[in-house]
N, C-alpha and C. Protein backbone atom coordinates (compact mmCIF):
# COMPACT_ATOMS: atom_id res chain seq x y z
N UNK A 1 -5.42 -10.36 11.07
CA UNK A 1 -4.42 -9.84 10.15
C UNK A 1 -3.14 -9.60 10.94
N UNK A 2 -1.76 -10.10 10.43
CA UNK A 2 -0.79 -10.46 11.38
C UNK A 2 0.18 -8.79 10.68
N UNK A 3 0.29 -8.57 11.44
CA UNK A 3 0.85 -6.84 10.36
C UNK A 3 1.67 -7.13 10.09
N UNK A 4 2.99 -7.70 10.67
CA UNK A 4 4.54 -8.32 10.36
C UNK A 4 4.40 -8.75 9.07
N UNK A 5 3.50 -9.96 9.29
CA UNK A 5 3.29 -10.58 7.57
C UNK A 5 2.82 -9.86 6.61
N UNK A 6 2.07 -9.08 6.93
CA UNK A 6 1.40 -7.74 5.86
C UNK A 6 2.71 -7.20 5.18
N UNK A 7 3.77 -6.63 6.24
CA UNK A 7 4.69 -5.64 5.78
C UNK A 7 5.48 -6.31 5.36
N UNK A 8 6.09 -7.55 5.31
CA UNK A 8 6.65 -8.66 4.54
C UNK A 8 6.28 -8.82 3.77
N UNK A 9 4.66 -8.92 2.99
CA UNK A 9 4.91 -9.59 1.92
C UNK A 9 4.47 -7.87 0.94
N UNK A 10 4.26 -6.82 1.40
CA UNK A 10 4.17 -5.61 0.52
C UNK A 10 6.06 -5.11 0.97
N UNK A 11 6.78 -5.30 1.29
CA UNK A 11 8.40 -5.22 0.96
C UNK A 11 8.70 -6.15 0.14
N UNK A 12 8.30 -7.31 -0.07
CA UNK A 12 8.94 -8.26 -1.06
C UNK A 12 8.49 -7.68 -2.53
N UNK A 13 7.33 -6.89 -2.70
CA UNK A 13 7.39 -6.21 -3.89
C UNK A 13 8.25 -5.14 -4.22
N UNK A 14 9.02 -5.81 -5.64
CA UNK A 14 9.65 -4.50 -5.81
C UNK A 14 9.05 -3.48 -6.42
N UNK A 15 8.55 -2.15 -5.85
CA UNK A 15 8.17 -1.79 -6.40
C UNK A 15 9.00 0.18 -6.45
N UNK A 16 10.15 -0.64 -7.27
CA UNK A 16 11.41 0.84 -7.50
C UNK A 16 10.20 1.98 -8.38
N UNK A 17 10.51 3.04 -7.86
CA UNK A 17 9.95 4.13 -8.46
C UNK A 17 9.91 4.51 -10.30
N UNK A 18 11.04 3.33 -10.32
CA UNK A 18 11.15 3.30 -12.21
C UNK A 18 10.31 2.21 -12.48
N UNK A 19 9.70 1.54 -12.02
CA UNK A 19 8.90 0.97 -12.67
C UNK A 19 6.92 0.86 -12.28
N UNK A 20 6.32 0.17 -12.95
CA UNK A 20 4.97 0.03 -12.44
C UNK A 20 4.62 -0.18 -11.02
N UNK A 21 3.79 0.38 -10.44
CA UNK A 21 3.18 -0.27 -9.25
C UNK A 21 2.54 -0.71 -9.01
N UNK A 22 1.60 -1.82 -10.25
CA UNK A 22 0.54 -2.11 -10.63
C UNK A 22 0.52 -3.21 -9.62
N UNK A 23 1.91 -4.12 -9.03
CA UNK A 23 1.33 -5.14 -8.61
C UNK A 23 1.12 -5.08 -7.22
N UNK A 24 1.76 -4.16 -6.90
CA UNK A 24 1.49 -3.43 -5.58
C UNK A 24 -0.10 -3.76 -5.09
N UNK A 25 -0.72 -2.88 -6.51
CA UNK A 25 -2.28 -2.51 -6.37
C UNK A 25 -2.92 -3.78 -6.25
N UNK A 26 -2.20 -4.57 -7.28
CA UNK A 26 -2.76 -6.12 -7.40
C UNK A 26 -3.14 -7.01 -5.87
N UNK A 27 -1.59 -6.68 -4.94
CA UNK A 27 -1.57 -7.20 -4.06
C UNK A 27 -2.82 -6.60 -2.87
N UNK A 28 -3.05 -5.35 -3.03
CA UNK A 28 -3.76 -4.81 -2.08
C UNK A 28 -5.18 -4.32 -2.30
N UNK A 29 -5.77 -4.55 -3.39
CA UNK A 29 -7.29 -4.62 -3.56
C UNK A 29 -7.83 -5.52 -3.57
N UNK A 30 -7.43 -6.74 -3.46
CA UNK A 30 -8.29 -7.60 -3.09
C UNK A 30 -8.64 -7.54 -1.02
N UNK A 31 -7.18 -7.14 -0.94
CA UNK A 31 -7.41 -6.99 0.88
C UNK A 31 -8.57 -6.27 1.28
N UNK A 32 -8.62 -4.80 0.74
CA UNK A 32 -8.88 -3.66 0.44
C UNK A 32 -10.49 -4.30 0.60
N UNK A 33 -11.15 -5.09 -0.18
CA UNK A 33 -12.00 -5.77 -0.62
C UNK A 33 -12.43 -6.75 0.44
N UNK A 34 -11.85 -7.22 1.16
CA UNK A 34 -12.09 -7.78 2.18
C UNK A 34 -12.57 -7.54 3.27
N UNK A 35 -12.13 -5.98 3.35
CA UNK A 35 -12.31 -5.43 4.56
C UNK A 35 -13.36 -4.68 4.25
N UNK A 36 -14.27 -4.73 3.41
CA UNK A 36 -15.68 -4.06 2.63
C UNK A 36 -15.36 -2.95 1.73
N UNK A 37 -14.58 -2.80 1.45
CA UNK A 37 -13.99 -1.58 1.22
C UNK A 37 -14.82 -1.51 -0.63
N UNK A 38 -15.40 -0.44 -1.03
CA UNK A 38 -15.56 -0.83 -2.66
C UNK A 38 -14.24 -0.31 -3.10
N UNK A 39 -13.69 -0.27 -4.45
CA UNK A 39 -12.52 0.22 -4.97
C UNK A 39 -12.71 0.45 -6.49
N UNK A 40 -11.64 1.39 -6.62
CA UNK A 40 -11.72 1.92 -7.83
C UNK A 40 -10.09 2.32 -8.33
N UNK A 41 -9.86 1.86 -9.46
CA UNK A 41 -8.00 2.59 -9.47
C UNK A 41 -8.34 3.55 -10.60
N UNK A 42 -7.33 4.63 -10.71
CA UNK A 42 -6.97 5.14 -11.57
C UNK A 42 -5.17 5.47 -12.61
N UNK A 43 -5.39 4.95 -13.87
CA UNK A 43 -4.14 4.52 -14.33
C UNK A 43 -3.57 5.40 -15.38
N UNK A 44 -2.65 5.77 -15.64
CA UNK A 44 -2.02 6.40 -16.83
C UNK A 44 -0.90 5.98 -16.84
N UNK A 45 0.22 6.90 -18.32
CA UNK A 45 1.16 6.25 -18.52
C UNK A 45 2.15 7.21 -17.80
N UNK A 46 3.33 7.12 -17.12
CA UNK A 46 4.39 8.54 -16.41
C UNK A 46 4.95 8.84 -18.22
N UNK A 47 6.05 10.22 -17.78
CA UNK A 47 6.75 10.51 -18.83
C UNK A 47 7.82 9.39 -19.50
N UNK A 48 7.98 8.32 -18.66
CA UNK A 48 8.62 7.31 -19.45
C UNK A 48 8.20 6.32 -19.88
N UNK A 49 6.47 6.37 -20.24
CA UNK A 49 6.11 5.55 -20.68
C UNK A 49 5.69 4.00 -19.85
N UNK A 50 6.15 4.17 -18.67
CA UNK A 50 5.50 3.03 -17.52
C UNK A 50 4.30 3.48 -16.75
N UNK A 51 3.36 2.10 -16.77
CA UNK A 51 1.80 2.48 -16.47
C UNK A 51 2.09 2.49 -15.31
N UNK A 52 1.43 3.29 -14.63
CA UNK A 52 0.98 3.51 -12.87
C UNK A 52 0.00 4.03 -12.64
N UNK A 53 -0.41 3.68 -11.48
CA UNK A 53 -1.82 3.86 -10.75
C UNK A 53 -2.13 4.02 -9.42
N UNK A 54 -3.22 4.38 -9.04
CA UNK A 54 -3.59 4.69 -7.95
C UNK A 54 -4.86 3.56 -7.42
N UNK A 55 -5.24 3.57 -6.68
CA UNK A 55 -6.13 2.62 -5.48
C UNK A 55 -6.86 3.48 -4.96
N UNK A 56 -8.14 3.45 -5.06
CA UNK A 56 -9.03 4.14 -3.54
C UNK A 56 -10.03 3.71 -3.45
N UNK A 57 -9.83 3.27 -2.46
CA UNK A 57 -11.03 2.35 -1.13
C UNK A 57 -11.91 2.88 -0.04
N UNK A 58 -13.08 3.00 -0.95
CA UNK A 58 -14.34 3.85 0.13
C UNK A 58 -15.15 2.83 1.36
N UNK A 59 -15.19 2.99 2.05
CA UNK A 59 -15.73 2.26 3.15
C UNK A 59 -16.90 3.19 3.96
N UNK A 60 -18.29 3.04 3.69
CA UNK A 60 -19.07 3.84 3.93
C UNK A 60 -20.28 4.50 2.81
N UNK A 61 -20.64 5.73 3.49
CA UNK A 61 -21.56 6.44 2.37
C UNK A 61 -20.79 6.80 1.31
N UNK A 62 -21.34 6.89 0.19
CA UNK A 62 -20.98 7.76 -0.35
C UNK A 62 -20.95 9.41 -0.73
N UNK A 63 -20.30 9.63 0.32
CA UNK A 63 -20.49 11.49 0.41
C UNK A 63 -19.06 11.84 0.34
N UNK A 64 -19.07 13.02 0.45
CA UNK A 64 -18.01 13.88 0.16
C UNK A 64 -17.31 13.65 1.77
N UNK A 65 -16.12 14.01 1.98
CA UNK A 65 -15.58 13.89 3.18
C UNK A 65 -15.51 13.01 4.18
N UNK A 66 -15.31 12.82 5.25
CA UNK A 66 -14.92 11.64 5.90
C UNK A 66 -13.52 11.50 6.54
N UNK A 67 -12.27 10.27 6.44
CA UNK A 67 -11.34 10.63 6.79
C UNK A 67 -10.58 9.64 5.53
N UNK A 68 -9.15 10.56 5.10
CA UNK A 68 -8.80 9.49 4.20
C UNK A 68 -7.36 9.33 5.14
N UNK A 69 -6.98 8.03 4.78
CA UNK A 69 -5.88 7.45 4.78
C UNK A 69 -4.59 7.03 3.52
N UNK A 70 -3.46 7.67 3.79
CA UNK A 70 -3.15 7.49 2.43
C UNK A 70 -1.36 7.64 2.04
N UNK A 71 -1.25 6.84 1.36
CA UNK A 71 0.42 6.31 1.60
C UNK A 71 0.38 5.80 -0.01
N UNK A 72 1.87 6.23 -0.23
CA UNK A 72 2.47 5.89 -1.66
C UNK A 72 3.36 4.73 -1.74
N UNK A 73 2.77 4.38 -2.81
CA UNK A 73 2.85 2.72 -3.08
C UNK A 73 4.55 2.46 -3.29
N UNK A 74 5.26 3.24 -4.51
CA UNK A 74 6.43 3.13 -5.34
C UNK A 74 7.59 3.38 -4.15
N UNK A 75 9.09 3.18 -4.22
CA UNK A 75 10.18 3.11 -3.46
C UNK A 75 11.23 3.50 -4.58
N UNK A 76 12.53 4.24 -3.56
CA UNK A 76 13.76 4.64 -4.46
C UNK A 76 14.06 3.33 -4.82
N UNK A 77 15.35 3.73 -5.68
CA UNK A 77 15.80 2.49 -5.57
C UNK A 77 16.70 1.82 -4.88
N UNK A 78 17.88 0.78 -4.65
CA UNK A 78 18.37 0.33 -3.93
C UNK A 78 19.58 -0.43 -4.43
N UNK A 79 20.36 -0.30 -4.02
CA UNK A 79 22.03 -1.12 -3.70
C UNK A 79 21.09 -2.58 -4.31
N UNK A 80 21.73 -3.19 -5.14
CA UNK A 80 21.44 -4.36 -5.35
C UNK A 80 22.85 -5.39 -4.78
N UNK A 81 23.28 -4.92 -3.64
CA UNK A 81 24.33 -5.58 -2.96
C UNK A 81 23.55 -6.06 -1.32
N UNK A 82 22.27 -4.85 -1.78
CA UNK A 82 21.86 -5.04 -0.14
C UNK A 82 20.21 -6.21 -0.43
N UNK A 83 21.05 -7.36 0.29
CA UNK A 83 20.71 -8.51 0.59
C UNK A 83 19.03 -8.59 0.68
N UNK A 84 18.97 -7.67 1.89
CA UNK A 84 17.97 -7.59 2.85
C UNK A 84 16.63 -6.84 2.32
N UNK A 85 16.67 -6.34 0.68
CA UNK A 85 16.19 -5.44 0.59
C UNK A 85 14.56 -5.47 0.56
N UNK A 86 14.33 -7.15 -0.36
CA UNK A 86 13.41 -7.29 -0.76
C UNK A 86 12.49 -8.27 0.49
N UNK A 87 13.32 -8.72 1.53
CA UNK A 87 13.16 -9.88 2.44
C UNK A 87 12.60 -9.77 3.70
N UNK A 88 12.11 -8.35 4.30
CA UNK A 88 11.27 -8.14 5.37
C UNK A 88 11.39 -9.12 6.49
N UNK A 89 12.96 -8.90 6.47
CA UNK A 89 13.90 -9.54 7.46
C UNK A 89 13.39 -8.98 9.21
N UNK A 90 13.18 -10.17 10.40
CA UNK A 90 13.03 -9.57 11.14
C UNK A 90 14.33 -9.75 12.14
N UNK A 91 14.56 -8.90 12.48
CA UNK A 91 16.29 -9.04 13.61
C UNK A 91 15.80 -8.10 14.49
N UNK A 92 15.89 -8.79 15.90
CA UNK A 92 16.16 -7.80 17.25
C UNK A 92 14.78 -7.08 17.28
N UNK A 93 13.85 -7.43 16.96
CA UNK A 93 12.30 -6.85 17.02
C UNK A 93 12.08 -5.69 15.95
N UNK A 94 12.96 -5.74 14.86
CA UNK A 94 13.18 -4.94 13.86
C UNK A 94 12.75 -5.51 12.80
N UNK A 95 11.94 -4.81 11.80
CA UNK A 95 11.75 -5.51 10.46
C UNK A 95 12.61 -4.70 9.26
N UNK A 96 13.36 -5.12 8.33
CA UNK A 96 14.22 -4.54 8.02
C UNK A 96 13.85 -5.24 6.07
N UNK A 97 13.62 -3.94 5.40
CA UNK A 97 13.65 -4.12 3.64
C UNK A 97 13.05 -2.93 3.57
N UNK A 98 13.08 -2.47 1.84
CA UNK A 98 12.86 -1.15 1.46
C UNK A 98 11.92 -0.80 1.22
N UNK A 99 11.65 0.36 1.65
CA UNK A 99 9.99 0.54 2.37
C UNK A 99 9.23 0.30 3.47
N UNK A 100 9.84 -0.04 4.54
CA UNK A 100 9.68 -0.92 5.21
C UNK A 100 8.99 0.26 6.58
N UNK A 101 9.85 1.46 6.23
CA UNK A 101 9.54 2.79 7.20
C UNK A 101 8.60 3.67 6.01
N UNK A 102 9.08 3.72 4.70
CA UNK A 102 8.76 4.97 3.89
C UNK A 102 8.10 3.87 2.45
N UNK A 103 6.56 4.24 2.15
CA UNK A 103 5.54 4.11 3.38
C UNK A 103 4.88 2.46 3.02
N UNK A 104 5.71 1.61 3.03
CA UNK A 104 4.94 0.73 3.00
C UNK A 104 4.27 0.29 4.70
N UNK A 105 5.26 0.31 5.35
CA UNK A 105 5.06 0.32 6.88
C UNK A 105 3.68 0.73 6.97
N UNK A 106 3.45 2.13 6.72
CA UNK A 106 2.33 3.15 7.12
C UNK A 106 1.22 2.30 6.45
N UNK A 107 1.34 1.72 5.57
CA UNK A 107 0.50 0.69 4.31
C UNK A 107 -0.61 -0.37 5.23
N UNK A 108 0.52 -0.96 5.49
CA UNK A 108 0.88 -2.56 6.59
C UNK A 108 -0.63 -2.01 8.02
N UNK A 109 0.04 -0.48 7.88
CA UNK A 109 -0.72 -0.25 9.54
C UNK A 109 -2.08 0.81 9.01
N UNK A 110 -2.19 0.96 8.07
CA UNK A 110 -3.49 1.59 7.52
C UNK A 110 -4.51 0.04 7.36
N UNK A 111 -3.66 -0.66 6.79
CA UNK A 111 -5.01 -2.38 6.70
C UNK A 111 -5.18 -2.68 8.23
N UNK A 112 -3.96 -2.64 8.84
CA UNK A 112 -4.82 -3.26 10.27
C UNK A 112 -5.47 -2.18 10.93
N UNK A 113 -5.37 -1.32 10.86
CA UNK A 113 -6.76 0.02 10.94
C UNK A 113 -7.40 0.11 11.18
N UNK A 114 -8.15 -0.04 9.17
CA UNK A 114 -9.04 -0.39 8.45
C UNK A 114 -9.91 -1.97 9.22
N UNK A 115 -8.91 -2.80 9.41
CA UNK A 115 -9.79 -3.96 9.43
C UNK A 115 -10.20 -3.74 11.00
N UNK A 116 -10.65 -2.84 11.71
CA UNK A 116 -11.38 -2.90 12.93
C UNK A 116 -12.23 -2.02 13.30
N UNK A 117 -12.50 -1.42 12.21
CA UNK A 117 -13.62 -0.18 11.94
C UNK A 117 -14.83 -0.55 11.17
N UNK A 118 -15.33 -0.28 11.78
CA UNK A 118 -17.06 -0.38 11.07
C UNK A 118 -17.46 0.89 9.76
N UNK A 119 -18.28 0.73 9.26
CA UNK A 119 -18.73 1.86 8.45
C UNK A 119 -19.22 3.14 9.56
N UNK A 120 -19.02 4.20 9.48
CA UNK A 120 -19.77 4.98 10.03
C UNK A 120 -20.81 6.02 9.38
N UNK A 121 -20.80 7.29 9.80
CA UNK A 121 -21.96 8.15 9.54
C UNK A 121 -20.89 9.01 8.05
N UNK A 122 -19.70 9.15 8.11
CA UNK A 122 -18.99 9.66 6.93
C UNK A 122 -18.08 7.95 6.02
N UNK A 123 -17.70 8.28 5.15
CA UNK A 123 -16.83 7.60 4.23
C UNK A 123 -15.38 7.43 5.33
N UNK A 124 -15.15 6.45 5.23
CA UNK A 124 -13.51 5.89 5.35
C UNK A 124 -12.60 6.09 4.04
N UNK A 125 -11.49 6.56 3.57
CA UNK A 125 -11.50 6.35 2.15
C UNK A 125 -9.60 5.71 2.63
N UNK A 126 -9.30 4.72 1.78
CA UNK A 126 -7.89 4.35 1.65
C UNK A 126 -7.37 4.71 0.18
N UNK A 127 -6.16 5.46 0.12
CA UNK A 127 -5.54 6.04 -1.35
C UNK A 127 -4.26 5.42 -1.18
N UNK A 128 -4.15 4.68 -2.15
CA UNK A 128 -2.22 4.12 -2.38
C UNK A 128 -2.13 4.96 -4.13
N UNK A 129 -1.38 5.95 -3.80
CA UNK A 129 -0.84 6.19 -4.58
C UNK A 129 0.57 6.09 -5.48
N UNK A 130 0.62 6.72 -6.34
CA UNK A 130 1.99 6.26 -7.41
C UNK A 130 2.69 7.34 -7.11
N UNK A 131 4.10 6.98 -6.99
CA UNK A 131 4.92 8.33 -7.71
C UNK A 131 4.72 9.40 -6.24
């Protein structure tokens, strides 16, 4: 799993805080899934009427506790002058689009993590949340 490319292609989603983050989820449960993970989302509608949801990915027993990992999916919004926003541009050993620090980044580096851990004696759990 190449993380650069991870965080490239979860910045190319827009996923502005006014709207759904469904594809967000789309993009990252199947990964999620890959890495053994079982999953489960949970969805409702916000006060303006756009569906959003949550992700969580158990890796392990199923018991109570363990360690979770956990970063929000949605982003402000953005200058639609700025070029760079959606494009997980890399310059000068820098990767540069929105979200890129806040938290899709943290996202990007929770899968490569995840993908080098075994099940252990507690639950692993991954949460991408909305909002």
């Amino acid at each position: 799993m190449d993380i650069v490319e991870t965080l490239q292609q979860l910045v190319a989603i827009d996923s502005t805080s006014s709207r759904t983050n469904l594809p967000v989820l789309d993009w990252l449960e199947p990964r999620v899934r890959r890495l053994g993970f079982e999953t489960r989302r949970m969805t409702w509608l916000d006060a303006a009427g756009v569906e959003k949801g949550n992700l969580i990915g158990r890796l392990g027993p199923e018991a109570s506790g363990g360690l979770a990992l956990v970063g929000h999916t949605d982003c402000v919004p953005f200058d639609p002058d700025w070029g760079e926003a959606l494009s997980g541009t890399v310059r000068d050993g820098k990767l540069y689009g929105r979200g890129s620090a806040d938290t899709k980044g943290s996202i990007a580096a929770m899968l490569q993590a995840a993908s080098r851990v075994r099940p252990g004696s507690g639950p692993l759990w991954l949460l991408f949340t909305a909002d």
